[in-house]
Structures are given as structure tokens and as C-alpha cells.
ModelCIF file with pLDDT and N, C-alpha, C, O atoms, coordinates in Angstrom:
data_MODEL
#
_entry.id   MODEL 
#
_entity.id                         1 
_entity.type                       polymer 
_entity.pdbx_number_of_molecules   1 
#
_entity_poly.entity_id                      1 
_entity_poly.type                           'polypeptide(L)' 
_entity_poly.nstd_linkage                   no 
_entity_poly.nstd_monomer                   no 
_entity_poly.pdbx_seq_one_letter_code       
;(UNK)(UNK)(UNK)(UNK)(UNK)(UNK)(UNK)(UNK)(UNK)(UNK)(UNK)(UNK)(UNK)(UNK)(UNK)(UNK)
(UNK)(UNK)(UNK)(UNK)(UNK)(UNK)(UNK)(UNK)(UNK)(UNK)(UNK)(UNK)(UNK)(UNK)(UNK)(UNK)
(UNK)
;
_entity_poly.pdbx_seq_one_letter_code_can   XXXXXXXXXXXXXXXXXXXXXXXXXXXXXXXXX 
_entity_poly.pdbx_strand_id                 A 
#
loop_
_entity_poly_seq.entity_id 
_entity_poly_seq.num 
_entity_poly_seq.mon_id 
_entity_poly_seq.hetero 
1 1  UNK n 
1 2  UNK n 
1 3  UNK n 
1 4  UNK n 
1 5  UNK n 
1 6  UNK n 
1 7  UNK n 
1 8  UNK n 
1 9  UNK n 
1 10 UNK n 
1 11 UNK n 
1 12 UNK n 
1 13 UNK n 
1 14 UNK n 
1 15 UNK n 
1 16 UNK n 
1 17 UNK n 
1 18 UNK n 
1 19 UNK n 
1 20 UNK n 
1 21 UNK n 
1 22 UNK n 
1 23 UNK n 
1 24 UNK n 
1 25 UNK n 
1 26 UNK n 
1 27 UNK n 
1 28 UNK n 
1 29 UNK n 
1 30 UNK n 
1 31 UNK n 
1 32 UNK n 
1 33 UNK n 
#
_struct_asym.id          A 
_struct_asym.entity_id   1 
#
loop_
_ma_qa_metric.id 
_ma_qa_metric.mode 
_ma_qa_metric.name 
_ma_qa_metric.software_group_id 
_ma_qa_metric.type 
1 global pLDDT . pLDDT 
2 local  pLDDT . pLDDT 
#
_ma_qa_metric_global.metric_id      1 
_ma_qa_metric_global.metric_value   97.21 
_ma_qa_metric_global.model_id       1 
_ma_qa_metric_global.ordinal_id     1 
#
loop_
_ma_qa_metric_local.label_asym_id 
_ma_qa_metric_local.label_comp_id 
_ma_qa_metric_local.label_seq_id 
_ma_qa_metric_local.metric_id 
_ma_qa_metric_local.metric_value 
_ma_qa_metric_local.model_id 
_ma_qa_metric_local.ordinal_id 
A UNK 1  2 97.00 1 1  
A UNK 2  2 97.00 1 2  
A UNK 3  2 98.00 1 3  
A UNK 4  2 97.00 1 4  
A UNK 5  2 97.00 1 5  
A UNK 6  2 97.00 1 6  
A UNK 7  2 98.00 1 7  
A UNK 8  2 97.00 1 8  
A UNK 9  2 96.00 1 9  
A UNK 10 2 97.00 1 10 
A UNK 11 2 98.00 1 11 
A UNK 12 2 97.00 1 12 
A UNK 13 2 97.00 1 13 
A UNK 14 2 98.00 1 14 
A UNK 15 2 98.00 1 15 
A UNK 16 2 98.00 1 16 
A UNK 17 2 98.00 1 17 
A UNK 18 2 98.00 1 18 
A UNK 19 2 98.00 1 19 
A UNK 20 2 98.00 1 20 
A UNK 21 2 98.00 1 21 
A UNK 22 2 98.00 1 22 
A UNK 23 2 98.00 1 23 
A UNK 24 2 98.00 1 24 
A UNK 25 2 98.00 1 25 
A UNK 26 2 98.00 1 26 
A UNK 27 2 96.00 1 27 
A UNK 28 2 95.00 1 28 
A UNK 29 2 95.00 1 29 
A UNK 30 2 94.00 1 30 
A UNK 31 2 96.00 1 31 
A UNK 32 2 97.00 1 32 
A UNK 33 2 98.00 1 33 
#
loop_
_atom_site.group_PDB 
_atom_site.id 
_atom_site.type_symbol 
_atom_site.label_atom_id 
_atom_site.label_alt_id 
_atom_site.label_comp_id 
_atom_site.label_asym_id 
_atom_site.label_entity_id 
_atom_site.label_seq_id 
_atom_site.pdbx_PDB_ins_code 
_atom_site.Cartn_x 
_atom_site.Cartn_y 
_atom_site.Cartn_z 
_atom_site.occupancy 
_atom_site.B_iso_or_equiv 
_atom_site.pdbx_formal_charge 
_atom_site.auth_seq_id 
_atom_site.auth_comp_id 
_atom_site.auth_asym_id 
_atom_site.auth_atom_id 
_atom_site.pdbx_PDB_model_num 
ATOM 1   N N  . UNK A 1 1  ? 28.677 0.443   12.768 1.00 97.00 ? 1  UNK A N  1 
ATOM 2   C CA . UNK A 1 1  ? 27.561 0.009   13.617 1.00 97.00 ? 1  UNK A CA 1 
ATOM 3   C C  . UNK A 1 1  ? 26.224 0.225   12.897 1.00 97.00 ? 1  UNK A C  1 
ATOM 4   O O  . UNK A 1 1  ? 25.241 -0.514  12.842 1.00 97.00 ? 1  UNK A O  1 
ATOM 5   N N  . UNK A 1 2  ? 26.433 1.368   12.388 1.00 97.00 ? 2  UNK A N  1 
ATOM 6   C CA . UNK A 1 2  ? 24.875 1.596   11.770 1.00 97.00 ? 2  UNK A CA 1 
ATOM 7   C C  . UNK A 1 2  ? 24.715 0.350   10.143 1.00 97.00 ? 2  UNK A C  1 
ATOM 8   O O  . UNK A 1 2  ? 23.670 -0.176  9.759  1.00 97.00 ? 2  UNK A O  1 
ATOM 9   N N  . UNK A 1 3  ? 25.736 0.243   9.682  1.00 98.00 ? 3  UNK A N  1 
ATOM 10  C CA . UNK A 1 3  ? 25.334 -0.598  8.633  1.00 98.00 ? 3  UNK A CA 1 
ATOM 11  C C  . UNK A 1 3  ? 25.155 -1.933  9.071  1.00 98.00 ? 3  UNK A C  1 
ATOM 12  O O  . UNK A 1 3  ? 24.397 -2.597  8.365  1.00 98.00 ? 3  UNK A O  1 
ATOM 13  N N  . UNK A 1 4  ? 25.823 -2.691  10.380 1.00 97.00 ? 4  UNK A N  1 
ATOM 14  C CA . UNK A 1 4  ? 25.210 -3.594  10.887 1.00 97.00 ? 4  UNK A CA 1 
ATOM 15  C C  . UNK A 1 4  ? 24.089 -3.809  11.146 1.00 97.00 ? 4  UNK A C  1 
ATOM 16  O O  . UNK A 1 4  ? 23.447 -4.857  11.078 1.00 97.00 ? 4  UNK A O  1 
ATOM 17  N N  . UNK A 1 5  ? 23.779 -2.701  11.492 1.00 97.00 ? 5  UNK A N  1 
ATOM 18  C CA . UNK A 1 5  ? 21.745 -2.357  12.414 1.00 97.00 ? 5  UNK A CA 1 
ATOM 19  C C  . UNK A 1 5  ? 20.939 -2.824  11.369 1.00 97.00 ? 5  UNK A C  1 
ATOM 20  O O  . UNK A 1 5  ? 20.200 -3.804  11.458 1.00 97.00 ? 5  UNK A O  1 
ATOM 21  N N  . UNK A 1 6  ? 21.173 -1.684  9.763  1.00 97.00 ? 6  UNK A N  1 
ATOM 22  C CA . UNK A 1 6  ? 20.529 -1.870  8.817  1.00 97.00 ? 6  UNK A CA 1 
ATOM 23  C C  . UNK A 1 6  ? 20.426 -2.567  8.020  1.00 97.00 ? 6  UNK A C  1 
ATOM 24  O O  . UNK A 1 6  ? 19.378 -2.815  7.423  1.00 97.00 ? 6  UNK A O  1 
ATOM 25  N N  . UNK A 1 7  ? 21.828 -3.196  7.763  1.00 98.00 ? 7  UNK A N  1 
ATOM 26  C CA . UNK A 1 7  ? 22.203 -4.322  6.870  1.00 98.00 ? 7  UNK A CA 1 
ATOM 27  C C  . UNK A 1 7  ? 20.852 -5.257  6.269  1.00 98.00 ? 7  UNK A C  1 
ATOM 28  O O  . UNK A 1 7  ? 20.428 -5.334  5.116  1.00 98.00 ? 7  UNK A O  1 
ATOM 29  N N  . UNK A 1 8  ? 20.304 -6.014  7.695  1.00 97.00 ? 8  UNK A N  1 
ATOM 30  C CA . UNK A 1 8  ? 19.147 -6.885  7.659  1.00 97.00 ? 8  UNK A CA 1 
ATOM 31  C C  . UNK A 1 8  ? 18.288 -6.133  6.563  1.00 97.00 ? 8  UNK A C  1 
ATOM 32  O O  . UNK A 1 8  ? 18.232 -6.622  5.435  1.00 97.00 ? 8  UNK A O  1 
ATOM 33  N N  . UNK A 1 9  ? 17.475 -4.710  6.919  1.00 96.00 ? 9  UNK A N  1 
ATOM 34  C CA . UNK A 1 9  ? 16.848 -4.465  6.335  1.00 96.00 ? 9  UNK A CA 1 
ATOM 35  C C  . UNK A 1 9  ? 17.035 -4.250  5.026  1.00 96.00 ? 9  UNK A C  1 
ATOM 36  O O  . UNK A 1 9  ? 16.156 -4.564  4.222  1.00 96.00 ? 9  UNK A O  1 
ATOM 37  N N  . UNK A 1 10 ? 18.123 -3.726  4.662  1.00 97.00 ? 10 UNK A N  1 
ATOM 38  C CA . UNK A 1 10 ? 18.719 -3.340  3.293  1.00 97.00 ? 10 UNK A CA 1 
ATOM 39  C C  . UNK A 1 10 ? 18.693 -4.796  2.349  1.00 97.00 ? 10 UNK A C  1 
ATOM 40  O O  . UNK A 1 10 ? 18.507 -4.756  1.133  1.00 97.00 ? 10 UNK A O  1 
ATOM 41  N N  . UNK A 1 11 ? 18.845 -5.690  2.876  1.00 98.00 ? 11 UNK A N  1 
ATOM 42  C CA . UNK A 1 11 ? 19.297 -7.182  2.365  1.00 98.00 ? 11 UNK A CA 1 
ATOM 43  C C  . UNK A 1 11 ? 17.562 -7.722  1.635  1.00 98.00 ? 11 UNK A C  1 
ATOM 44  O O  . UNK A 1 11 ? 17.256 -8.250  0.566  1.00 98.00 ? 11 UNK A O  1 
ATOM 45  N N  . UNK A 1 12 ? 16.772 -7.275  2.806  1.00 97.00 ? 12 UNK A N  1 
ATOM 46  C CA . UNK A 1 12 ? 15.280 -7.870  2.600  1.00 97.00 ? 12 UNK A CA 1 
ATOM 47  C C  . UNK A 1 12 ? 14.670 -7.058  1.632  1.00 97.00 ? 12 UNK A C  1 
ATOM 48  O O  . UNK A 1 12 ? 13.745 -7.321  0.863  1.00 97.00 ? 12 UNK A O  1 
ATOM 49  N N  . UNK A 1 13 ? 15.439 -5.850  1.810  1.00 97.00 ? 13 UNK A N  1 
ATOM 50  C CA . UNK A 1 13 ? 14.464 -4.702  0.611  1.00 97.00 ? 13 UNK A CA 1 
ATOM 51  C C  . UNK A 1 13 ? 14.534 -5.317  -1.029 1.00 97.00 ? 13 UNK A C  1 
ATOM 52  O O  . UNK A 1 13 ? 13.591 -5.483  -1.803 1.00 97.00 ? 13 UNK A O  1 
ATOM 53  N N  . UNK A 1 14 ? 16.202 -5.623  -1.277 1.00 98.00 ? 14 UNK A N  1 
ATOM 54  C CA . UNK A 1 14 ? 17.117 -5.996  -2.319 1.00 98.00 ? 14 UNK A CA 1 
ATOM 55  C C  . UNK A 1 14 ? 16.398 -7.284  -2.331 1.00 98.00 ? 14 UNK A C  1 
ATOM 56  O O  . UNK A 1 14 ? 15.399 -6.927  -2.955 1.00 98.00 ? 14 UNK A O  1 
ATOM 57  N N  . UNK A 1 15 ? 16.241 -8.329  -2.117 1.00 98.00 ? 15 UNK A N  1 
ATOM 58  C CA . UNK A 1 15 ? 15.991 -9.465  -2.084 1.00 98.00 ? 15 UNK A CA 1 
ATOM 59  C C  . UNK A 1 15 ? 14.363 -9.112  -3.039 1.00 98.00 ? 15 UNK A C  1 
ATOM 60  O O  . UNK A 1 15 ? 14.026 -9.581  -4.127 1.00 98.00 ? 15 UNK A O  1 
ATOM 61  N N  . UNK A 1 16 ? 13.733 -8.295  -2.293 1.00 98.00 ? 16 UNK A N  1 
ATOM 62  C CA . UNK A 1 16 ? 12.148 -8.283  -2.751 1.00 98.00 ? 16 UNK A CA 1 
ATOM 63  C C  . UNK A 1 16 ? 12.539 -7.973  -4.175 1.00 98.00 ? 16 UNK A C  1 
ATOM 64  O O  . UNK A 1 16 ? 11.701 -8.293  -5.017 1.00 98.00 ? 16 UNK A O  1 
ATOM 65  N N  . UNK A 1 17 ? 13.929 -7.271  -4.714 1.00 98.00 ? 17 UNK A N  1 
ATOM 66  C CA . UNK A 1 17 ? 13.921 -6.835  -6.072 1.00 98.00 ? 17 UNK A CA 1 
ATOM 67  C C  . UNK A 1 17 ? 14.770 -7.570  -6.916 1.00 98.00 ? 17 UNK A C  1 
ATOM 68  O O  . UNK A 1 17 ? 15.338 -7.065  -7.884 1.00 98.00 ? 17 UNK A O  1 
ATOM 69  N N  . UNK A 1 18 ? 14.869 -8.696  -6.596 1.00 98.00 ? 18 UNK A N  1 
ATOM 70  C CA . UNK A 1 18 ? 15.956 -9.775  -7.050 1.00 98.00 ? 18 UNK A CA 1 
ATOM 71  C C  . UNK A 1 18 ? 17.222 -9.618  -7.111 1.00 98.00 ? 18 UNK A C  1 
ATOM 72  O O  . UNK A 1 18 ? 18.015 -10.304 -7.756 1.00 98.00 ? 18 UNK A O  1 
ATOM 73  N N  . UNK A 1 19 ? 17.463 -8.626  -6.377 1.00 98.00 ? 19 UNK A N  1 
ATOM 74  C CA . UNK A 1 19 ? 19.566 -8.873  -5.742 1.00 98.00 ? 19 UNK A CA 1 
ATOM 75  C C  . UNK A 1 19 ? 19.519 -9.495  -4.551 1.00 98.00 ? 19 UNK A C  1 
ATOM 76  O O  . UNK A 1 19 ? 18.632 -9.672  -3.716 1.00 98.00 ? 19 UNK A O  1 
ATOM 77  N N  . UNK A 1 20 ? 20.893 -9.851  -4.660 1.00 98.00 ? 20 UNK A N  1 
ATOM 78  C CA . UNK A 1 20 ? 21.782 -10.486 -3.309 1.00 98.00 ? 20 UNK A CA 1 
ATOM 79  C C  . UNK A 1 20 ? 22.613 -9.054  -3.137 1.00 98.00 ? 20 UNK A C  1 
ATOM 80  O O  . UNK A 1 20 ? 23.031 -8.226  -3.946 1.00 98.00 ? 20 UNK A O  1 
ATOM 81  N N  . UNK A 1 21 ? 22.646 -9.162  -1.776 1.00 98.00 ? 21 UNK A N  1 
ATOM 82  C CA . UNK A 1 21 ? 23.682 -7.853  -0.839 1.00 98.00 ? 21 UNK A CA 1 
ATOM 83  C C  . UNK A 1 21 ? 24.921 -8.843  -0.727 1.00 98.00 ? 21 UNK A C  1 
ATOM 84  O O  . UNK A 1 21 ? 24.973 -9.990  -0.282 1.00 98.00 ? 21 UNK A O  1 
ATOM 85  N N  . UNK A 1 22 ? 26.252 -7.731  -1.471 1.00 98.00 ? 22 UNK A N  1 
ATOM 86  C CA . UNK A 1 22 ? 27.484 -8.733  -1.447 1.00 98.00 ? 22 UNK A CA 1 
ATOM 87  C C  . UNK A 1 22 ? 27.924 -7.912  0.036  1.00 98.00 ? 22 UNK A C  1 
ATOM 88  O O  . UNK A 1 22 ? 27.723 -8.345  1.171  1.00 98.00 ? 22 UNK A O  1 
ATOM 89  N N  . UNK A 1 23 ? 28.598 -6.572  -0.346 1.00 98.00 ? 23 UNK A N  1 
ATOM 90  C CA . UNK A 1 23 ? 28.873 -6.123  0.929  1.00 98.00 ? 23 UNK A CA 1 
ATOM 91  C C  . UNK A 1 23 ? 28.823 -4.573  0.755  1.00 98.00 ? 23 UNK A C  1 
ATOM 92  O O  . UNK A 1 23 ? 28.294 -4.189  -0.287 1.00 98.00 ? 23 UNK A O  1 
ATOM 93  N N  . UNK A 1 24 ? 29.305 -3.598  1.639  1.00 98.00 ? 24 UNK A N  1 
ATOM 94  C CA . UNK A 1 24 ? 28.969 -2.490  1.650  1.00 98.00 ? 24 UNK A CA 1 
ATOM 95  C C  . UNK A 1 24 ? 30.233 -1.781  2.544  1.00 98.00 ? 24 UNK A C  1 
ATOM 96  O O  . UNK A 1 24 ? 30.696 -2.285  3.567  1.00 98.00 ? 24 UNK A O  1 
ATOM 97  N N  . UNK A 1 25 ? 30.777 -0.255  1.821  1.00 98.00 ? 25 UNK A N  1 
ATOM 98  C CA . UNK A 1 25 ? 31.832 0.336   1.740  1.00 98.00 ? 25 UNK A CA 1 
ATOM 99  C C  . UNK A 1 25 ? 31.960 1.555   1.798  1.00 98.00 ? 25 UNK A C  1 
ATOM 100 O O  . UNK A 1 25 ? 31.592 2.092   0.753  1.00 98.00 ? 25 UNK A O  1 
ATOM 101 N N  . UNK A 1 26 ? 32.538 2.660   3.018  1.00 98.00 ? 26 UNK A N  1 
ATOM 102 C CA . UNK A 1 26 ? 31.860 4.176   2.976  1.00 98.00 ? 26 UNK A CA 1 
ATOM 103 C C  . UNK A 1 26 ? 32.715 4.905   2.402  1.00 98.00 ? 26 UNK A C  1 
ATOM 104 O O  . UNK A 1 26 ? 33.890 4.582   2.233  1.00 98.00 ? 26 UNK A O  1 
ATOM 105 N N  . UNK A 1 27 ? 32.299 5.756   2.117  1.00 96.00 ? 27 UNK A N  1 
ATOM 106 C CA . UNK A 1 27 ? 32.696 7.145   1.499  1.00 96.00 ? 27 UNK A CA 1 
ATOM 107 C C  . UNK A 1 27 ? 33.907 7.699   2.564  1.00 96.00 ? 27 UNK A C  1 
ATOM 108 O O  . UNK A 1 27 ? 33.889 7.103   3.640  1.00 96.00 ? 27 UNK A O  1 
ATOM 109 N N  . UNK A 1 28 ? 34.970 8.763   2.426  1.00 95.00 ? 28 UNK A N  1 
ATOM 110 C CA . UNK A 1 28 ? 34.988 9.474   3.721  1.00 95.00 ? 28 UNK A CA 1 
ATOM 111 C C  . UNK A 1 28 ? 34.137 10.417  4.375  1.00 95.00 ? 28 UNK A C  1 
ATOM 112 O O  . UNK A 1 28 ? 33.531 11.027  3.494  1.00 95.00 ? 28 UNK A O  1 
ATOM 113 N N  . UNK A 1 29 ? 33.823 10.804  5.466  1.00 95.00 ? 29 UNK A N  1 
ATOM 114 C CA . UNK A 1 29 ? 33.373 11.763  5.932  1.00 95.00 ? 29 UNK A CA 1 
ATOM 115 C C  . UNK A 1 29 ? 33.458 12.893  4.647  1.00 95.00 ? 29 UNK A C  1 
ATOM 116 O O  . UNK A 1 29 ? 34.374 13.231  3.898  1.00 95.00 ? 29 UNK A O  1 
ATOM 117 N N  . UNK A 1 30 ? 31.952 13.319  4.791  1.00 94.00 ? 30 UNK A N  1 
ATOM 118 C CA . UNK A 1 30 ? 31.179 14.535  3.669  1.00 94.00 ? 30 UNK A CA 1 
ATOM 119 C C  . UNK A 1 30 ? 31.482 15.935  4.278  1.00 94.00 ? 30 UNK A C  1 
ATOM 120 O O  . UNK A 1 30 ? 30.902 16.272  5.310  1.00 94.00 ? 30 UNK A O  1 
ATOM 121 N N  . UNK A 1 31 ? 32.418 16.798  3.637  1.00 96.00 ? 31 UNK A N  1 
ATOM 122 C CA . UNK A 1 31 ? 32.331 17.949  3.590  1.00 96.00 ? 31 UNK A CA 1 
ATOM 123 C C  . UNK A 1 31 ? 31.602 18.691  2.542  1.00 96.00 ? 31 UNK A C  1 
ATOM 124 O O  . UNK A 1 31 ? 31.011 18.093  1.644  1.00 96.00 ? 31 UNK A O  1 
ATOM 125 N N  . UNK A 1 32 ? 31.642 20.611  2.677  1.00 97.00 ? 32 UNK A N  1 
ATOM 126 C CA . UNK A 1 32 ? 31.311 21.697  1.512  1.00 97.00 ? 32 UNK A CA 1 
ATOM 127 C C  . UNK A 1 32 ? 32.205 21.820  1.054  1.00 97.00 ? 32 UNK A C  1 
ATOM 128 O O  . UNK A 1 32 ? 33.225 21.677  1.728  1.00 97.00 ? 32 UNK A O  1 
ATOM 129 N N  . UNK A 1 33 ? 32.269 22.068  0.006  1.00 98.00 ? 33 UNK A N  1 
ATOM 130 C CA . UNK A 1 33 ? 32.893 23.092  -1.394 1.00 98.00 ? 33 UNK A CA 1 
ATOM 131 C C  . UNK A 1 33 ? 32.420 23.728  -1.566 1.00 98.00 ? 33 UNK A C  1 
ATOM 132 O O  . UNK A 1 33 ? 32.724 24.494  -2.480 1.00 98.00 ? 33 UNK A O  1 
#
């Protein structure tokens, strides 16, 4: 959900720096060591 929300913005940021947004892929949940 949240990368949907942001997506837009993330896309327009990249764009201002001459990439295209292909797609986007998470990590698992962040634990300590």
C-alpha cells in the first residue's frame, strides 16, 4: 500500500533525473544483530 501511495512521487522525482521507474521489490521485514 505504501509503495502504491508513493510510487507517483518516486516516479516524478526519477523522471526530473532522467530514469524511468521499472518496478519496485521489498526486503523482508528488518531485524538486530
Amino acid at each position: 500500500k505504501l509503495w502504491d501511495a508513493s510510487r507517483p512521487a518516486v516516479e516524478k522525482k526519477l523522471a526530473s533525473q532522467g530514469l524511468v521507474t521499472l518496478y519496485a521489490v521489498p526486503w523482508p521485514p528488518q531485524g538486530i544483530y
